[in-house]
C-alpha atoms as a PDB file:
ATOM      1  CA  UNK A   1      59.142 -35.658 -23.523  1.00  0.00           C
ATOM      2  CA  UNK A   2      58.065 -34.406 -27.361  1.00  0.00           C
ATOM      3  CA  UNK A   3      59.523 -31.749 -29.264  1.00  0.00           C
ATOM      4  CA  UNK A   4      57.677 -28.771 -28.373  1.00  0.00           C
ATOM      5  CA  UNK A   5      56.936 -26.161 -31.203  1.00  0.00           C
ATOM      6  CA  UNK A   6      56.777 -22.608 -30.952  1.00  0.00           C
ATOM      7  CA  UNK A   7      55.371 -21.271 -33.957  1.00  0.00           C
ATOM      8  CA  UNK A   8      53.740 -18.034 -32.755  1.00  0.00           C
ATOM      9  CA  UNK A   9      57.056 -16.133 -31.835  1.00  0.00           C
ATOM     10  CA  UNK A  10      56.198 -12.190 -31.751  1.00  0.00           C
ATOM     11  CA  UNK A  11      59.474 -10.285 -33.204  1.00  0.00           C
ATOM     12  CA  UNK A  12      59.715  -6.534 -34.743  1.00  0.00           C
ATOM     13  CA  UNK A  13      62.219  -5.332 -36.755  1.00  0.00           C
ATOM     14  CA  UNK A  14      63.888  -2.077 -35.340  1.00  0.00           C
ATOM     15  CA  UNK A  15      65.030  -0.265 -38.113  1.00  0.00           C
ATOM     16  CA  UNK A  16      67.776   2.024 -36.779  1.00  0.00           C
ATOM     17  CA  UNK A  17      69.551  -1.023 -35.571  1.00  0.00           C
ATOM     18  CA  UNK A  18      69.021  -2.772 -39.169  1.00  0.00           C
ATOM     19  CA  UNK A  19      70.167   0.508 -40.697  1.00  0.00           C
ATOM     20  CA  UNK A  20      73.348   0.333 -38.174  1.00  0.00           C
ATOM     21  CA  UNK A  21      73.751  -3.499 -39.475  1.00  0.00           C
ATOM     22  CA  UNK A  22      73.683  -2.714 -43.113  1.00  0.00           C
ATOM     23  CA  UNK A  23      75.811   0.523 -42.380  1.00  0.00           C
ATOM     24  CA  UNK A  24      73.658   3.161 -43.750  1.00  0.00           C
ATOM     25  CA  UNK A  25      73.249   6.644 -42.779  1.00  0.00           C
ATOM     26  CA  UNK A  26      69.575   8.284 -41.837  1.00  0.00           C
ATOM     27  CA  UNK A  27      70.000  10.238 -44.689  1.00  0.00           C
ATOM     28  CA  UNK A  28      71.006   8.281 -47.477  1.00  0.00           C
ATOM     29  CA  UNK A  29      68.846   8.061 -50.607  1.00  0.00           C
ATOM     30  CA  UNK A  30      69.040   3.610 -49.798  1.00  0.00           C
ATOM     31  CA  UNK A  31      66.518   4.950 -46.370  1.00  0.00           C
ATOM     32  CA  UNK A  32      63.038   4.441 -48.103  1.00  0.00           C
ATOM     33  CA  UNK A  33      63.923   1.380 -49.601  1.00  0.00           C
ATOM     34  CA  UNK A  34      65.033   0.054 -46.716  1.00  0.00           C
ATOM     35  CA  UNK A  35      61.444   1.330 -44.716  1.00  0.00           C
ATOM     36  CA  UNK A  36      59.564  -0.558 -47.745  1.00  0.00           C
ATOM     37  CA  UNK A  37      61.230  -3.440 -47.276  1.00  0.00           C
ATOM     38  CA  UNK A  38      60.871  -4.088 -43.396  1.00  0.00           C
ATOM     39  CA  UNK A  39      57.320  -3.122 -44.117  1.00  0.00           C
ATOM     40  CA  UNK A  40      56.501  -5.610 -46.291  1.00  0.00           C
ATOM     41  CA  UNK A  41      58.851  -8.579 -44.659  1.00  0.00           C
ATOM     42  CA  UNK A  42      57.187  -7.569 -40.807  1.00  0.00           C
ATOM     43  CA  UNK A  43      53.569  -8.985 -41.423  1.00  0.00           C
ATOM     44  CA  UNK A  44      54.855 -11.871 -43.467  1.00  0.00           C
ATOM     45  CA  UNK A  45      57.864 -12.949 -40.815  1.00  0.00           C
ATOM     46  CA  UNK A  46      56.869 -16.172 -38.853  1.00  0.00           C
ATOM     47  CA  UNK A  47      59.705 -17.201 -36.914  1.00  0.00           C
ATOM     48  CA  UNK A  48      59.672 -20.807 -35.609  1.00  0.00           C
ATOM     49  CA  UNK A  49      61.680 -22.711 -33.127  1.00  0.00           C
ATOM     50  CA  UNK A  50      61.291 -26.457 -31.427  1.00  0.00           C
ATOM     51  CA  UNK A  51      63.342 -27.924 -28.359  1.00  0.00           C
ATOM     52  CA  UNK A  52      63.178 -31.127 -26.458  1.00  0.00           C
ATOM     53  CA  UNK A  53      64.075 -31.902 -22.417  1.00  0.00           C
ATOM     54  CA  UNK A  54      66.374 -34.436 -22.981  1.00  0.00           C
ATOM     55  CA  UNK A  55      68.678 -36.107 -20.397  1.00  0.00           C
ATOM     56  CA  UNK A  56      72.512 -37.177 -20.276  1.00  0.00           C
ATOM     57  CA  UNK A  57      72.734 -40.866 -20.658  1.00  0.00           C
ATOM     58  CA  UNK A  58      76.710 -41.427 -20.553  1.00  0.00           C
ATOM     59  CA  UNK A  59      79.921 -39.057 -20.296  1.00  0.00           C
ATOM     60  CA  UNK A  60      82.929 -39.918 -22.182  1.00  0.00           C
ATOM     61  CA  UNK A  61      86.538 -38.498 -22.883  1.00  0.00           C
ATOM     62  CA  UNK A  62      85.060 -36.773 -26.066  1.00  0.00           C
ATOM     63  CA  UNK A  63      81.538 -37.919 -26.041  1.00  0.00           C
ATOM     64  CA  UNK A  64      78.506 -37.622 -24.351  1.00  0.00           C
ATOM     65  CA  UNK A  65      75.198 -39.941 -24.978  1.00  0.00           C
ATOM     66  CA  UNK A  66      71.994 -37.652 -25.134  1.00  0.00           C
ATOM     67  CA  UNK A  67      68.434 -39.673 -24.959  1.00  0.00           C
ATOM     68  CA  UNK A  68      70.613 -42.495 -26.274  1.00  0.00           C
ATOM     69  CA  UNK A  69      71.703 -40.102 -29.447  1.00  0.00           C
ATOM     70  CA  UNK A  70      75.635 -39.649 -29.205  1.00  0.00           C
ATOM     71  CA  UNK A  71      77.172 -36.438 -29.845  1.00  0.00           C
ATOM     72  CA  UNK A  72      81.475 -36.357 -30.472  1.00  0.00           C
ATOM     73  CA  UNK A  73      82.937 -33.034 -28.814  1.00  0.00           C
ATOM     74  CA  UNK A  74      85.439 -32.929 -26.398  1.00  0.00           C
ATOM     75  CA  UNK A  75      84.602 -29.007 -25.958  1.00  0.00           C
ATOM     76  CA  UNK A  76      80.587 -30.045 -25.304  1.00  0.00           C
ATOM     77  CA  UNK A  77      81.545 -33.283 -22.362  1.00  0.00           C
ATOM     78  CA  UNK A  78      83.783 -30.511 -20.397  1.00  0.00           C
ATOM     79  CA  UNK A  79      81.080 -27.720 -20.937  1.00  0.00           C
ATOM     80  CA  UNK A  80      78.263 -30.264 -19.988  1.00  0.00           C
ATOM     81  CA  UNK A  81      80.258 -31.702 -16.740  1.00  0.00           C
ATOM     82  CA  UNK A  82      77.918 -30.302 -14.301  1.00  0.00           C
ATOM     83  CA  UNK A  83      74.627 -30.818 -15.720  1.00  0.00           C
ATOM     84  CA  UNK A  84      72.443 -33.970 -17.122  1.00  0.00           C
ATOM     85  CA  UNK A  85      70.013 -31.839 -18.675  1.00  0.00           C
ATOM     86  CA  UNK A  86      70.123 -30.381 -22.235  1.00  0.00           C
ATOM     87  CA  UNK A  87      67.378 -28.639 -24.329  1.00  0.00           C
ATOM     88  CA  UNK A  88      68.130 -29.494 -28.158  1.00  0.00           C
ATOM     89  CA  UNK A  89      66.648 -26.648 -30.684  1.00  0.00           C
ATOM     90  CA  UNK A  90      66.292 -25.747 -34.034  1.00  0.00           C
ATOM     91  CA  UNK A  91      65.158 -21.726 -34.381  1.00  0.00           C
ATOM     92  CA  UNK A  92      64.541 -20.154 -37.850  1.00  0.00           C
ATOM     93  CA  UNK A  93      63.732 -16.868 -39.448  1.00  0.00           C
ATOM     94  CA  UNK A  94      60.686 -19.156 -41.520  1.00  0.00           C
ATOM     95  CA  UNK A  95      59.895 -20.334 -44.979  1.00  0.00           C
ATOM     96  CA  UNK A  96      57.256 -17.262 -45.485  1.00  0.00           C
ATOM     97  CA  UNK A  97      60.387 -14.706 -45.007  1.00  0.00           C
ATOM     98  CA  UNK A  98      62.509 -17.407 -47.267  1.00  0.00           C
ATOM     99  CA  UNK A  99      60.226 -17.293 -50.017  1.00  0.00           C
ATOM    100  CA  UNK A 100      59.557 -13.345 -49.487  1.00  0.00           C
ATOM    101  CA  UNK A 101      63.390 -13.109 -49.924  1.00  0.00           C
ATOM    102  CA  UNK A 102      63.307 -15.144 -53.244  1.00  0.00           C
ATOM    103  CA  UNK A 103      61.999 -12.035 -55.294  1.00  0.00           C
ATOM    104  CA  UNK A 104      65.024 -10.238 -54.947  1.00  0.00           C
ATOM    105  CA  UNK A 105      67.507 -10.328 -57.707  1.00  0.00           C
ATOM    106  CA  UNK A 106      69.314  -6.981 -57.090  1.00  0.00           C
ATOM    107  CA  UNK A 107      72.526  -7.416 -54.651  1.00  0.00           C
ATOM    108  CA  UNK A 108      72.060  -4.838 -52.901  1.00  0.00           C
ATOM    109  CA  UNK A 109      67.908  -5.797 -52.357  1.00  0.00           C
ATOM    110  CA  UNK A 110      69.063  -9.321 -51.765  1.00  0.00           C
ATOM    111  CA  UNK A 111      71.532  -7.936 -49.049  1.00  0.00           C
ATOM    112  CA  UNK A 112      69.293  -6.166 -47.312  1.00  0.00           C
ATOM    113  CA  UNK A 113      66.934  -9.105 -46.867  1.00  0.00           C
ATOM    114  CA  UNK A 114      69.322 -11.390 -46.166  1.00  0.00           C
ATOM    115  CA  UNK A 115      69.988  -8.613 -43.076  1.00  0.00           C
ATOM    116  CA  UNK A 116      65.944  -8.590 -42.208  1.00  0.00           C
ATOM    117  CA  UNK A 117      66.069 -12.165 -41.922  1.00  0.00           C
ATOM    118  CA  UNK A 118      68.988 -12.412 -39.785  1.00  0.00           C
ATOM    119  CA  UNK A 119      67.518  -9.793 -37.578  1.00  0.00           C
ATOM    120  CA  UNK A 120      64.416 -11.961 -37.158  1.00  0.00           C
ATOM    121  CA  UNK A 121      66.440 -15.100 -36.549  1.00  0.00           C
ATOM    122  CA  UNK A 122      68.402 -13.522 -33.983  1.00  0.00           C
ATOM    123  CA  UNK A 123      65.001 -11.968 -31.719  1.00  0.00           C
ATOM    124  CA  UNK A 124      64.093 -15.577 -32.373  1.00  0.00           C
ATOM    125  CA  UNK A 125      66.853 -16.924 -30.777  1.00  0.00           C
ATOM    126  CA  UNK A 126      66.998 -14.620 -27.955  1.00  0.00           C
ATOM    127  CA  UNK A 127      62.501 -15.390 -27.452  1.00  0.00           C
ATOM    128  CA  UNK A 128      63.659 -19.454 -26.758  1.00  0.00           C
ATOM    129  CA  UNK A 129      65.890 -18.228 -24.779  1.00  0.00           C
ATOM    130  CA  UNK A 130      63.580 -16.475 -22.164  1.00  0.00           C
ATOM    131  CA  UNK A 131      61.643 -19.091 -22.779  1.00  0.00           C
ATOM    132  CA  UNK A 132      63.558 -21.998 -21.764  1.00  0.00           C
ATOM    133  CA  UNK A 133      65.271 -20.118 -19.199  1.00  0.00           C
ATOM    134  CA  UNK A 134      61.630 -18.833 -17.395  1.00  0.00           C
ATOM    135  CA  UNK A 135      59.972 -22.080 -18.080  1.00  0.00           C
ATOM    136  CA  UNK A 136      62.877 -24.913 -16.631  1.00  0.00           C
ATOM    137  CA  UNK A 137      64.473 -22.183 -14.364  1.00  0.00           C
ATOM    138  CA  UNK A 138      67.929 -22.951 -15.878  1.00  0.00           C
ATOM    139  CA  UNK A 139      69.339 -20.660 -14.244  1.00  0.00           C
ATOM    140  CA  UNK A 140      72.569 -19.103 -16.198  1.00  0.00           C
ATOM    141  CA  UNK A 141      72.747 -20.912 -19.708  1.00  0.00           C
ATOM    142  CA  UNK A 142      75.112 -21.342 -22.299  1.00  0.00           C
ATOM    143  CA  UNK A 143      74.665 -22.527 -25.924  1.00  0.00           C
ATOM    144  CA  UNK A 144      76.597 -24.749 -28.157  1.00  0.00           C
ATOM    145  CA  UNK A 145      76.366 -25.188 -32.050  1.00  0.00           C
ATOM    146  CA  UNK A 146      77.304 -28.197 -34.472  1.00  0.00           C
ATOM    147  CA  UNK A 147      79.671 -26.969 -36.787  1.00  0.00           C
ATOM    148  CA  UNK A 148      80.824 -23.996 -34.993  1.00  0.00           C
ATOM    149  CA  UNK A 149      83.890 -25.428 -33.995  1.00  0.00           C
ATOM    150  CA  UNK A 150      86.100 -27.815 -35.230  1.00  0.00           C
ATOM    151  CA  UNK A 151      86.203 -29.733 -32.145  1.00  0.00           C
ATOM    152  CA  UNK A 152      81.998 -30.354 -33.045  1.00  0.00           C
ATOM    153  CA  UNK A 153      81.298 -31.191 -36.712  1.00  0.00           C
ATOM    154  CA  UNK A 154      78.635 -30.352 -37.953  1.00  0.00           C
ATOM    155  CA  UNK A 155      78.090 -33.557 -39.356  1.00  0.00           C
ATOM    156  CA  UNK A 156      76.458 -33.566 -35.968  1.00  0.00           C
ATOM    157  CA  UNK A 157      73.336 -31.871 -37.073  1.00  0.00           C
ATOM    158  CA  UNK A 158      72.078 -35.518 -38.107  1.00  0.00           C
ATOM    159  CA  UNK A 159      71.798 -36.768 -34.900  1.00  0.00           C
ATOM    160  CA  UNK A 160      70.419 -33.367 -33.465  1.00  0.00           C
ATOM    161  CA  UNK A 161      67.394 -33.787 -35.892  1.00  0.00           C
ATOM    162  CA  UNK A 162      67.047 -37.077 -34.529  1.00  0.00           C
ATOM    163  CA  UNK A 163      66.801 -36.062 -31.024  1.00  0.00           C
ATOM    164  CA  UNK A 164      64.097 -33.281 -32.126  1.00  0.00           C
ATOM    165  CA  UNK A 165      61.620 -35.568 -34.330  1.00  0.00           C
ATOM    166  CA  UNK A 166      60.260 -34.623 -37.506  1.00  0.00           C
ATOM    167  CA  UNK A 167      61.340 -30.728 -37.767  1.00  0.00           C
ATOM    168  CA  UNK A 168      60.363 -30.513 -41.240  1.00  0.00           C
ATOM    169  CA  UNK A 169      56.670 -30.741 -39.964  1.00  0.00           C
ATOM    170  CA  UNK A 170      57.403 -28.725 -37.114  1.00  0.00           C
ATOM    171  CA  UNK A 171      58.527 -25.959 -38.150  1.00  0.00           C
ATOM    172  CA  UNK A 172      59.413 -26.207 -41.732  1.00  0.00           C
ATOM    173  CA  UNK A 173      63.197 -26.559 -41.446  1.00  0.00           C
ATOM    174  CA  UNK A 174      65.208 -29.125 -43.899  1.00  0.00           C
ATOM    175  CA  UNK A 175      68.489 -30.716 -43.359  1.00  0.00           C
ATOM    176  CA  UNK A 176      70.139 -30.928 -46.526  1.00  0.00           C
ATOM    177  CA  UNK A 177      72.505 -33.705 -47.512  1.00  0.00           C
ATOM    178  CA  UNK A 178      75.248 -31.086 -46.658  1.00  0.00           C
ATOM    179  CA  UNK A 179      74.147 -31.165 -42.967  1.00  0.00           C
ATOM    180  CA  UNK A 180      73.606 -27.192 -43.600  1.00  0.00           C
ATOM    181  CA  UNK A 181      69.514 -26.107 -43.584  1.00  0.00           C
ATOM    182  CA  UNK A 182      67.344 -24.985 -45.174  1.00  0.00           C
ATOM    183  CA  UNK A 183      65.648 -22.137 -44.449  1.00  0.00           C
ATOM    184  CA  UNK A 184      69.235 -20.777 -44.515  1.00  0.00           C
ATOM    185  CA  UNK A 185      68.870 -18.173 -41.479  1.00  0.00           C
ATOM    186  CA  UNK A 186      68.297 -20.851 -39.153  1.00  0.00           C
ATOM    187  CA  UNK A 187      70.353 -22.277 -36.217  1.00  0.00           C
ATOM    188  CA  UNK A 188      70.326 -25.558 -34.159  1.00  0.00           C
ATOM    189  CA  UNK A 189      71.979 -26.379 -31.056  1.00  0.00           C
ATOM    190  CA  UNK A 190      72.328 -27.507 -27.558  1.00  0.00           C
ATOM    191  CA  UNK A 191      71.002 -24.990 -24.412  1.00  0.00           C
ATOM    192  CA  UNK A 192      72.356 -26.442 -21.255  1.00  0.00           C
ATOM    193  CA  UNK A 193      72.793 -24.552 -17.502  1.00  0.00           C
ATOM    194  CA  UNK A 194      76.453 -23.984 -16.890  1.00  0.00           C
ATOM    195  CA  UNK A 195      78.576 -21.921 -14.273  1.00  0.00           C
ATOM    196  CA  UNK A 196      80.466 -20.102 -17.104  1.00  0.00           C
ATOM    197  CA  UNK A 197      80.259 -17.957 -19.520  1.00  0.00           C
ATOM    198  CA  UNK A 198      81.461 -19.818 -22.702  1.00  0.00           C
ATOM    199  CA  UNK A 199      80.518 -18.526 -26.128  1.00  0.00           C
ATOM    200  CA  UNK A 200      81.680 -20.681 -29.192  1.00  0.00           C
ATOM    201  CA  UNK A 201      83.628 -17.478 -30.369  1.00  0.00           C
ATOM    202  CA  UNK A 202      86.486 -17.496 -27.717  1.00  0.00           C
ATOM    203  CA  UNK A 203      87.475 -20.941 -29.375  1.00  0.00           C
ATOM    204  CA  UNK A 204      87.195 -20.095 -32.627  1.00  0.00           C
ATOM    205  CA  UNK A 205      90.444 -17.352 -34.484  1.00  0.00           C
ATOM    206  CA  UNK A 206      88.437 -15.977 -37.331  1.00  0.00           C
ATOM    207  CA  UNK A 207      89.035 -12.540 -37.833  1.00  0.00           C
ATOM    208  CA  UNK A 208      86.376  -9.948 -38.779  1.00  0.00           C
ATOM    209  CA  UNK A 209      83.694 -12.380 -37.933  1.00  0.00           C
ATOM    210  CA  UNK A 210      80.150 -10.208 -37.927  1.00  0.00           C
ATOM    211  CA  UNK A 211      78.889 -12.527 -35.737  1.00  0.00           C
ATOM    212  CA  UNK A 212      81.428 -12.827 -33.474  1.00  0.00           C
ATOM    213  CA  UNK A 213      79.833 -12.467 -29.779  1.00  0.00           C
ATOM    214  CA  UNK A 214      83.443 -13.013 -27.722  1.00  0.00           C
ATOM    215  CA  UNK A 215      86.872 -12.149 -28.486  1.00  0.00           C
ATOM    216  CA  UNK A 216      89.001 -15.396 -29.120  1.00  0.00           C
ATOM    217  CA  UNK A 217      90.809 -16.477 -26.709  1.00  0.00           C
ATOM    218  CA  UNK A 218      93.895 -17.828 -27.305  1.00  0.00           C
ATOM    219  CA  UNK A 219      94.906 -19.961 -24.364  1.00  0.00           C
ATOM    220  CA  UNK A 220      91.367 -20.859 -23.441  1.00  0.00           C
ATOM    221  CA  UNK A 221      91.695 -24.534 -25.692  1.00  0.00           C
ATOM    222  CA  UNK A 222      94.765 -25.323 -23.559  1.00  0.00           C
ATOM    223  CA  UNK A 223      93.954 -24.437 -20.364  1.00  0.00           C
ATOM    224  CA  UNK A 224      90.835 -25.849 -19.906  1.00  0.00           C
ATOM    225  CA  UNK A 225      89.885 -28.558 -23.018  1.00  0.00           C
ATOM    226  CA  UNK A 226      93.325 -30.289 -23.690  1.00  0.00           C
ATOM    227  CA  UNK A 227      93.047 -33.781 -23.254  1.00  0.00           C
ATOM    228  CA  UNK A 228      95.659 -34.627 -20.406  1.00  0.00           C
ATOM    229  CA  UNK A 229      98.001 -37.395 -20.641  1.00  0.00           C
ATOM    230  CA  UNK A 230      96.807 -40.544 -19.007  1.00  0.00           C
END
């Protein structure tokens, strides 16, 4: 199967939740600037994503073989035991919002964009997911990242890209020689169905993580991702 681009994603920005985000009050003199802003970013946003049906060639220890592509994680074989089918994406907030974003030289301006665009990337995310969910009947569905976890490098990314095609044409989304990209509010990753309920988070110990979705969970590694002796 192709990559398949969606490049007509419909999100709105709710301000009361971007003004919970940023931390500022309904009646705080930052208010109008903050209304401007979304209403200028909102007709410009064009959030993008593209995913691939791809299949499960081969299973290793700390490996599994995707469409012939190899991916290293021990985390992402035990997490993909049950299943041989994985949906590889790439969902971004857009270049138009990225260049909007570039006119800001004020902190605080360029903090609040950097917010809008998040917001945008995150509806994005959670629009693939109904979609991939609704159109392959996945059932429940967990995600994994490159780079989220030390046990998954994000050195990974490379091969992701290779797996989706040309993204750049797709959707406009470079993979710097860092293996970070570019649009920056963009994430890539790997939906798959899966009995539990595993979030990256509960793996990783970071404290005061704004994104954090799960509380970390200390034992978790041990209990069920330690290699046993052979």
């Amino acid at each position: 199967m192709n990559a398949v681009a969606l490049t007509d994603i419909s999100c709105q920005i709710d301000v009361e939740t971007l003004l919970e985000k940023l931390r500022i009050k309904q009646d705080s003199a930052y208010l109008a600037k903050i209304q401007d802003m979304v209403a200028e970013a909102q007709p410009l946003a064009k959030p993008k994503a593209v995913y691939k049906e791809t299949y499960v060639d081969l299973k290793g220890d700390n490996f599994v073989v995707i469409d012939g592509i190899r991916f290293t994680s021990h985390v992402l074989r035990v997490n993909m035991e049950e299943t041989f089918r994985a949906f590889p994406f790439v969902v971004t907030c857009g270049t138009e919002l990225e260049d909007w974003s570039g006119q800001f030289e004020d902190y605080f301006d360029s903090f609040c964009a950097d917010a809008i665009k998040e917001m945008f990337l995150r509806s994005a995310c959670h629009e693939l997911e109904v979609h991939l969910d609704q159109q392959y009947g996945l059932g429940h569905a967990v995600n994994m990242n490159p780079g989220s976890l030390a046990d998954w490098p994000i050195k990974d990314q490379k091969p992701l890209f290779e797996l989706l095609g040309n993204v750049g044409d797709l959707i406009g989304v470079r993979l710097l020689a860092s293996f970070l990209m570019f649009p920056v509010k963009t994430v890539s990753g790997i939906r798959f169905s899966s009995e539990s309920n595993f979030e990256n988070c509960q793996l990783c110990s970071r404290e005061n993580c704004p994104g954090r979705k799960a509380p970390y969970d200390q034992g978790l590694y041990e209990r069920k991702y330690q290699l046993k002796n052979r």
